[in-house]
N, C-alpha and C. Protein backbone atom coordinates (compact mmCIF):
# COMPACT_ATOMS: atom_id res chain seq x y z
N UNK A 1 130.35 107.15 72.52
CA UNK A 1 129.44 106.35 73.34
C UNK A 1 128.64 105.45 72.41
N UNK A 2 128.73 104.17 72.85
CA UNK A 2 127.46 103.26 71.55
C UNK A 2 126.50 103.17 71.88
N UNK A 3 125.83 102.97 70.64
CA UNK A 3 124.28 102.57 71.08
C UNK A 3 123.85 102.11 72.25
N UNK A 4 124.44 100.72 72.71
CA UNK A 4 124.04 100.35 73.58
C UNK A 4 124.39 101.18 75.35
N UNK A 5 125.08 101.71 75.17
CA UNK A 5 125.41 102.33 76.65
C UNK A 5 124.54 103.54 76.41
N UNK A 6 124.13 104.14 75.52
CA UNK A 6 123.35 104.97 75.13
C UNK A 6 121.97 104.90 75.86
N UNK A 7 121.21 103.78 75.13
CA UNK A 7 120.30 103.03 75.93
C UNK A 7 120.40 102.89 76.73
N UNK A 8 121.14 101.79 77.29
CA UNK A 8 120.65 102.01 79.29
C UNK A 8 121.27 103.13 79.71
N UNK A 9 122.03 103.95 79.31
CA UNK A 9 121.54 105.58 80.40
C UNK A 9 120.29 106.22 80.35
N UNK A 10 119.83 106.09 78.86
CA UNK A 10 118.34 106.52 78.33
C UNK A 10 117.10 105.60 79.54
N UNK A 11 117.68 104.64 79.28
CA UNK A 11 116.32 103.27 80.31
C UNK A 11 116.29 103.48 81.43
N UNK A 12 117.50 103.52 82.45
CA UNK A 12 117.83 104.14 83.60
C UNK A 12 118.24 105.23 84.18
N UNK A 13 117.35 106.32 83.28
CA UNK A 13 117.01 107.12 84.28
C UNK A 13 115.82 107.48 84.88
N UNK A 14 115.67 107.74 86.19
CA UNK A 14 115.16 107.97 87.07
C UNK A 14 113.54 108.39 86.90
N UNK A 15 113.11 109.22 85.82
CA UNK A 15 112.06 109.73 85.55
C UNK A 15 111.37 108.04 84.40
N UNK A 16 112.13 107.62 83.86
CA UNK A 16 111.49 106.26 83.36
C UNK A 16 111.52 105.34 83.76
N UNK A 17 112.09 104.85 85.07
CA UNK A 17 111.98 104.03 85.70
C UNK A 17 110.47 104.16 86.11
N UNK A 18 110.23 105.15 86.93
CA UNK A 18 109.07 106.05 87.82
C UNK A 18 107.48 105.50 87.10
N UNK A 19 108.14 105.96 85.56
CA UNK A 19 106.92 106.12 84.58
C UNK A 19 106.46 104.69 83.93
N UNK A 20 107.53 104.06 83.88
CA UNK A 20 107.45 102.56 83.93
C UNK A 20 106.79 101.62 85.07
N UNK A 21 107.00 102.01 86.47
CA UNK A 21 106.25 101.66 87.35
C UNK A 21 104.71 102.14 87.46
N UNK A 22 104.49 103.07 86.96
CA UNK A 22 103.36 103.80 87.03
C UNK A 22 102.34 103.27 85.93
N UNK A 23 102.89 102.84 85.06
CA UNK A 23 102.02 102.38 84.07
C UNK A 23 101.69 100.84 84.55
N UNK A 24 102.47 99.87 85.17
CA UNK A 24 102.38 99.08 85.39
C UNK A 24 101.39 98.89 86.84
N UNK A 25 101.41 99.79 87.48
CA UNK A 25 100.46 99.90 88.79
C UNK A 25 99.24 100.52 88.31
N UNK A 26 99.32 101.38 87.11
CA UNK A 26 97.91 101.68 86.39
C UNK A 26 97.13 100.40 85.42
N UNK A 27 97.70 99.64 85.09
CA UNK A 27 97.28 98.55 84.24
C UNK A 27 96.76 97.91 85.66
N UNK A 28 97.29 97.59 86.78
CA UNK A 28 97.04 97.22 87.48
C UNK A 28 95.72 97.37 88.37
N UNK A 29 95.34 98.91 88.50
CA UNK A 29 94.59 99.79 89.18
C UNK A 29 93.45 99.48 88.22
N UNK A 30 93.62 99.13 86.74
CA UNK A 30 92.48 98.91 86.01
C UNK A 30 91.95 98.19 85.65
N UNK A 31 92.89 96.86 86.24
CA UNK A 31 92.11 95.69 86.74
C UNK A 31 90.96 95.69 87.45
N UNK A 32 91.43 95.88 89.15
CA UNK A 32 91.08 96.24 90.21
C UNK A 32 89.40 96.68 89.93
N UNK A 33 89.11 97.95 89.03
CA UNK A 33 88.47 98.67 89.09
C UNK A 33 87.42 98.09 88.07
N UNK A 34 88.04 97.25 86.83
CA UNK A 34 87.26 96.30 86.29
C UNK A 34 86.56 95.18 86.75
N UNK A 35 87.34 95.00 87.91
CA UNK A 35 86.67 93.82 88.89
C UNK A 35 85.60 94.35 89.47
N UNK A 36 85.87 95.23 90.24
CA UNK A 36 84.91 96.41 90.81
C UNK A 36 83.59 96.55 90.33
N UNK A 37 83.64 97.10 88.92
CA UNK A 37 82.27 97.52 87.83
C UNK A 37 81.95 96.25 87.97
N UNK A 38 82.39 94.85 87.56
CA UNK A 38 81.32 94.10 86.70
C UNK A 38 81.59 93.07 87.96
N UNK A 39 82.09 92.81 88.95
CA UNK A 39 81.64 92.14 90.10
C UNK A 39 81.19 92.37 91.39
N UNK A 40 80.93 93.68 91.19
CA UNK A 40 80.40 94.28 92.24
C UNK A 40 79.25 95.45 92.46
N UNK A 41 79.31 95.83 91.21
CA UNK A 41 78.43 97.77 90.87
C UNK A 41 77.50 97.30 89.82
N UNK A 42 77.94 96.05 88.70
CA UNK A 42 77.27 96.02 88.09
C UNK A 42 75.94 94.85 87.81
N UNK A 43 76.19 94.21 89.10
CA UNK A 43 75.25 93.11 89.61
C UNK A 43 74.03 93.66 90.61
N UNK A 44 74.79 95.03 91.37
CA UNK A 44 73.57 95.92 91.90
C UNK A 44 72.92 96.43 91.43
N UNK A 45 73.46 96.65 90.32
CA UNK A 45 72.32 97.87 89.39
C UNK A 45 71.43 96.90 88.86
N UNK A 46 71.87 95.90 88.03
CA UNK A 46 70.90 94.90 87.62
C UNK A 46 69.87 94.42 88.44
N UNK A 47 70.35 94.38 89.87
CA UNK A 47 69.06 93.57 90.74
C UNK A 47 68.50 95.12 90.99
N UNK A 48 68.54 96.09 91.02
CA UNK A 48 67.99 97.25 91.66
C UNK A 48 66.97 97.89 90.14
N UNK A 49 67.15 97.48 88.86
CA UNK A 49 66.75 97.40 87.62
C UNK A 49 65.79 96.54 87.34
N UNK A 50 65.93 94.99 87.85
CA UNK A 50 64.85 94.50 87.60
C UNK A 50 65.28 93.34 87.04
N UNK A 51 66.73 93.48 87.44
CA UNK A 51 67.65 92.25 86.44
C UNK A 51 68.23 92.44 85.25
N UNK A 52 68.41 93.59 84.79
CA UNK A 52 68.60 94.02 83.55
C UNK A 52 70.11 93.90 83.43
N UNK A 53 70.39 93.96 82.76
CA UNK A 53 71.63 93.11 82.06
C UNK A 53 72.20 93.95 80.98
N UNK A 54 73.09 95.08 80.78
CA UNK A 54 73.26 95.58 80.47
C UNK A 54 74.26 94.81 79.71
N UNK A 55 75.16 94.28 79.28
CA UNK A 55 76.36 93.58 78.46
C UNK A 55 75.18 92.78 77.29
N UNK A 56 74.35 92.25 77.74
CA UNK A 56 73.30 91.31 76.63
C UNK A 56 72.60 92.21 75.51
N UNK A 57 73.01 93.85 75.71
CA UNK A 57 72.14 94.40 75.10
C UNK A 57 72.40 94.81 73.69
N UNK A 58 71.79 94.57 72.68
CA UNK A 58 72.41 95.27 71.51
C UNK A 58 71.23 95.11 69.95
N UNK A 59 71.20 95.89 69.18
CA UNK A 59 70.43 96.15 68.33
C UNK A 59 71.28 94.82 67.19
N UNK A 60 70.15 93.93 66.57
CA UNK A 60 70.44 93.33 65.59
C UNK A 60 70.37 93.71 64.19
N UNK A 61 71.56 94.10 63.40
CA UNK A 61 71.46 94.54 62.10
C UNK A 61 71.03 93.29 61.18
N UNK A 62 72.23 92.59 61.40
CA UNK A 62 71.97 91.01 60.44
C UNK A 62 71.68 90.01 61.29
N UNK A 63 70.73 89.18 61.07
CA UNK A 63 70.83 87.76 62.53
C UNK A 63 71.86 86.80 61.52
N UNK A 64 72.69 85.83 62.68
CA UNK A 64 73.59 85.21 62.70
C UNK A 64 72.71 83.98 62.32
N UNK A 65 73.45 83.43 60.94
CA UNK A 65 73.10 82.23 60.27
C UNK A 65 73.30 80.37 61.24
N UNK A 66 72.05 79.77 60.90
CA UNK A 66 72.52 78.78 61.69
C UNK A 66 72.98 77.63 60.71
N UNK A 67 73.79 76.50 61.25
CA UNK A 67 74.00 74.98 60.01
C UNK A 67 72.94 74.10 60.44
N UNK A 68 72.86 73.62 59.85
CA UNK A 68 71.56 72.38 59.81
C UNK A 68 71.09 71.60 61.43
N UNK A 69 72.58 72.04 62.24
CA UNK A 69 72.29 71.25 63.41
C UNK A 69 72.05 72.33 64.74
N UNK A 70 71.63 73.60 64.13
CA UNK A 70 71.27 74.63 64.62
C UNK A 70 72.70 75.39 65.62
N UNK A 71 73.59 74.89 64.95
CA UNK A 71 74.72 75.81 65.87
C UNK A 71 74.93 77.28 64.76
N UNK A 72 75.08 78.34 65.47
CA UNK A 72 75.57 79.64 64.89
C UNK A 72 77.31 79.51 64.50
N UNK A 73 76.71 79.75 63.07
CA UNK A 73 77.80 79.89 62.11
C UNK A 73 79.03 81.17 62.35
N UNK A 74 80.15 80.90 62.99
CA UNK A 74 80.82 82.15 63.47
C UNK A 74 80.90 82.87 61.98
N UNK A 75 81.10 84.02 62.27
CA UNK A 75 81.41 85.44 61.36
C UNK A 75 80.16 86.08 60.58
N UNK A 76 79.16 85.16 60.91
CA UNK A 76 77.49 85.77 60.13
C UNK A 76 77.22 86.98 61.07
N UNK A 77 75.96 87.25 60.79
CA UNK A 77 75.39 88.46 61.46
C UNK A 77 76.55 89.25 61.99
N UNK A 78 75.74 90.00 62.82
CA UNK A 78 76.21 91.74 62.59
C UNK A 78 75.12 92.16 64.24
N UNK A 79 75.68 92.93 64.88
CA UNK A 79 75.02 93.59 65.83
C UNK A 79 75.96 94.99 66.74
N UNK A 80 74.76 96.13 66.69
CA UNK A 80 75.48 96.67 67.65
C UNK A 80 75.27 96.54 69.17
N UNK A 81 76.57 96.29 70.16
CA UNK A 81 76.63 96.08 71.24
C UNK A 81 76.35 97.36 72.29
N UNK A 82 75.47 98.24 72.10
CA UNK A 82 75.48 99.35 73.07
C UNK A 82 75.67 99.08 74.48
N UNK A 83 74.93 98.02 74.59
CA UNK A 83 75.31 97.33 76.05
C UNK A 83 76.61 97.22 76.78
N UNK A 84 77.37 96.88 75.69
CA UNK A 84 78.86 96.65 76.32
C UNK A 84 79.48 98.38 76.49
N UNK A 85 78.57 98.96 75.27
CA UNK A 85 79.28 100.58 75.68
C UNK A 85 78.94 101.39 76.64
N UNK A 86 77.24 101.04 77.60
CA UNK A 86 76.75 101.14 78.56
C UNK A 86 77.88 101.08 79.73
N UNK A 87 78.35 99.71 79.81
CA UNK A 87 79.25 99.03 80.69
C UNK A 87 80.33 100.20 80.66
N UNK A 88 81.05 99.85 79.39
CA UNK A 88 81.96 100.70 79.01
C UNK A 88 81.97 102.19 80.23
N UNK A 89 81.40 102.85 79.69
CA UNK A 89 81.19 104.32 80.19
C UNK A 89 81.02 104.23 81.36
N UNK A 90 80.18 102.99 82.30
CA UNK A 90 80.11 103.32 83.87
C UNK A 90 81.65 103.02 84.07
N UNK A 91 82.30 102.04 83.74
CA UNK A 91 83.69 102.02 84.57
C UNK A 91 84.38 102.85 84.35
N UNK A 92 84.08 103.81 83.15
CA UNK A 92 85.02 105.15 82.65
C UNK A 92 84.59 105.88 83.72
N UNK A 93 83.43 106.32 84.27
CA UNK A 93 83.02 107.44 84.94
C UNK A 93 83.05 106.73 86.24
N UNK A 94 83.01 105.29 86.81
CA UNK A 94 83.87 104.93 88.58
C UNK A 94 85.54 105.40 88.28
N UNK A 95 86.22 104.93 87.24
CA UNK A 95 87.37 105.15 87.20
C UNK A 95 88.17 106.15 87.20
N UNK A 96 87.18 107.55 86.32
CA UNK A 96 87.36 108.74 86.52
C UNK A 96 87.09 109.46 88.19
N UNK A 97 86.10 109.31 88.47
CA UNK A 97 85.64 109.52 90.03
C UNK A 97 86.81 108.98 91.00
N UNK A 98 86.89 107.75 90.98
CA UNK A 98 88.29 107.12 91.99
C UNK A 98 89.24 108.16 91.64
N UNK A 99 89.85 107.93 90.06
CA UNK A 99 91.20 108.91 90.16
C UNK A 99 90.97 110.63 91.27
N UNK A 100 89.65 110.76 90.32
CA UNK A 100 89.94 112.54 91.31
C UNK A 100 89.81 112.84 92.54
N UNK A 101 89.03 111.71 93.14
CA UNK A 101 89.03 111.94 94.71
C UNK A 101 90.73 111.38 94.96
N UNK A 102 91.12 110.27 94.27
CA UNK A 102 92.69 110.02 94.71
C UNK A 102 93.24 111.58 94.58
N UNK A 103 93.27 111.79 93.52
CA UNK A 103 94.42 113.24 93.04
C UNK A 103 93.62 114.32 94.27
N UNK A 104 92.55 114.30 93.96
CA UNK A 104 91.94 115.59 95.46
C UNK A 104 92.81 115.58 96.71
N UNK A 105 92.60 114.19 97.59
CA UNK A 105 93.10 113.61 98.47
C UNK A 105 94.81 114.27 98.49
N UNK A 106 95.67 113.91 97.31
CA UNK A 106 96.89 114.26 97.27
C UNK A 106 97.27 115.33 97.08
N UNK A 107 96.52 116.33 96.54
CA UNK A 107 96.79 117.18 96.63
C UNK A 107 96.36 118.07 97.65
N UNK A 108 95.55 117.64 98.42
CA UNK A 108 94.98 118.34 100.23
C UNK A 108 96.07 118.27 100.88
N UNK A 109 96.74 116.67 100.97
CA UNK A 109 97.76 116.41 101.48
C UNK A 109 99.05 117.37 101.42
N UNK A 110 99.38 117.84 99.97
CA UNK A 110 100.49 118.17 99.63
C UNK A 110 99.83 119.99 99.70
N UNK A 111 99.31 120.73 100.02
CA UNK A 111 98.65 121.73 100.18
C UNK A 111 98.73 122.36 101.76
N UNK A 112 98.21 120.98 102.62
CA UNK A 112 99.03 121.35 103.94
C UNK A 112 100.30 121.38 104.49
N UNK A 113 100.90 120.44 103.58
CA UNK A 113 102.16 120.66 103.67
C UNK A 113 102.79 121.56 103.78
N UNK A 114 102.80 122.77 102.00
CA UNK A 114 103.63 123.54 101.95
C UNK A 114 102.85 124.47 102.55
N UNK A 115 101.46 124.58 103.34
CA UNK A 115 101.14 125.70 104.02
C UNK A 115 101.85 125.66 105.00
N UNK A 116 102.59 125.07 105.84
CA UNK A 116 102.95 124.78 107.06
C UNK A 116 104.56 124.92 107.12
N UNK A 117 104.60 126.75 106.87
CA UNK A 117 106.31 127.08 107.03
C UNK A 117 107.03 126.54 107.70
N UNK A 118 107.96 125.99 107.16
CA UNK A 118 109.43 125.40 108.54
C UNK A 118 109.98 126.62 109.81
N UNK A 119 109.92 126.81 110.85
CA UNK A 119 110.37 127.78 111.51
C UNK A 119 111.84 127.40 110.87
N UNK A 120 112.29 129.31 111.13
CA UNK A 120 113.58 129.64 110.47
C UNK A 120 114.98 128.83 111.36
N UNK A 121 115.95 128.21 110.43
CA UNK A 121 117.30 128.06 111.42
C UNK A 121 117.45 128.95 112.85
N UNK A 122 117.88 128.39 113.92
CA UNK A 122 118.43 129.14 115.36
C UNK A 122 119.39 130.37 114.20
N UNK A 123 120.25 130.31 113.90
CA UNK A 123 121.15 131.29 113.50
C UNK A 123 120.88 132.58 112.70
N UNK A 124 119.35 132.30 111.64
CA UNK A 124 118.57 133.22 111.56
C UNK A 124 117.98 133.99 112.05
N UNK A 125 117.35 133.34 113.45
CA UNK A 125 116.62 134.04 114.55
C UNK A 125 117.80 134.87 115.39
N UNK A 126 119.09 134.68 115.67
CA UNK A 126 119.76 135.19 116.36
C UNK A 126 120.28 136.28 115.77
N UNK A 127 120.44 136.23 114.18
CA UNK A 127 120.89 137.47 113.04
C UNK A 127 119.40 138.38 113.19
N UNK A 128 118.53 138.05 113.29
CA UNK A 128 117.71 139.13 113.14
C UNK A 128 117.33 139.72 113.91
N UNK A 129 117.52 138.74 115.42
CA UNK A 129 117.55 140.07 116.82
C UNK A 129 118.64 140.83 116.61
N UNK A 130 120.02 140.55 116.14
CA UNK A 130 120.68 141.38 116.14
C UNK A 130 120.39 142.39 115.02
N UNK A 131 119.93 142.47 114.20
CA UNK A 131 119.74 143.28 112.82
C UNK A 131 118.76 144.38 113.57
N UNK A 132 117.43 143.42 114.66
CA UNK A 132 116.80 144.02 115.21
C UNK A 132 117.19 145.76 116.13
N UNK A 133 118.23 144.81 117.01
CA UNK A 133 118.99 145.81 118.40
C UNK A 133 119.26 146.77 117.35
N UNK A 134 120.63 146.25 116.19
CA UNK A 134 121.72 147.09 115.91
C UNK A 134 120.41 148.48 115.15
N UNK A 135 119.10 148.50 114.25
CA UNK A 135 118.09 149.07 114.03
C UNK A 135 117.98 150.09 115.19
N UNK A 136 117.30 149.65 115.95
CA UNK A 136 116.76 150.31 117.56
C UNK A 136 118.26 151.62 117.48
N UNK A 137 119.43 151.36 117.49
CA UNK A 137 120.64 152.35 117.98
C UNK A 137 120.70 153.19 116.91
């Protein structure tokens, strides 16, 4: 078998197809949810704050050098951005929250399911009245 037929049996099968879609609807989902935080969750908190602005925030180690015509010289100064790690962490913890109520949800779903025995085949029920009678004699 060559390499190459090797590969696409390896590419196409069934469990990487799946996992391939899944990553691609998760990149997707983390869009979504990025849109979410910072166009929607994170404009409330700010007006409910006082306007606070959490992305602007950050401790200055070095200030950023200016040229004579007062524009900032890219690659000077130095700052840490806690602000953005602020941000950071709320969409980690909406994103975490969404997933587990999703996975909760699916797995309630899939919980009633298999609680909910299939009644047995007719031909079962008819073997076991008889297993029943032939018992009774």
């Amino acid at each position: 078998m060559g390499m190459i037929s090797e590969f696409k049996e390896f590419a196409m099968k069934g469990n990487m197809m799946d996992m391939a879609v899944g990553i691609i609807m998760g990149g997707a989902f983390g869009t979504v949810i990025k849109s979410l935080i910072e166009d929607v969750i994170m404009p409330v908190i700010g007006h409910f704050s006082g306007g606070l602005d959490f992305s602007s925030k950050k401790i200055v180690l070095t200030p950023a050098q200016t040229d004579a015509a007062g524009a900032v010289i890219e690659g000077t100064g130095s700052a840490i951005s806690y602000g953005s790690f602020i941000n950071a962490m709320i969409a980690f913890l909406i994103l975490a929250w969404v997933l587990f109520m999703l996975i909760k949800g699916m797995n309630k779903a899939k919980k009633a399911e298999e609680e909910a025995p299939a009644a047995p085949p007719a031909n079962e029920v008819l073997l076991a009245e008889i297993r029943d009678l032939l018992a009774k004699k």
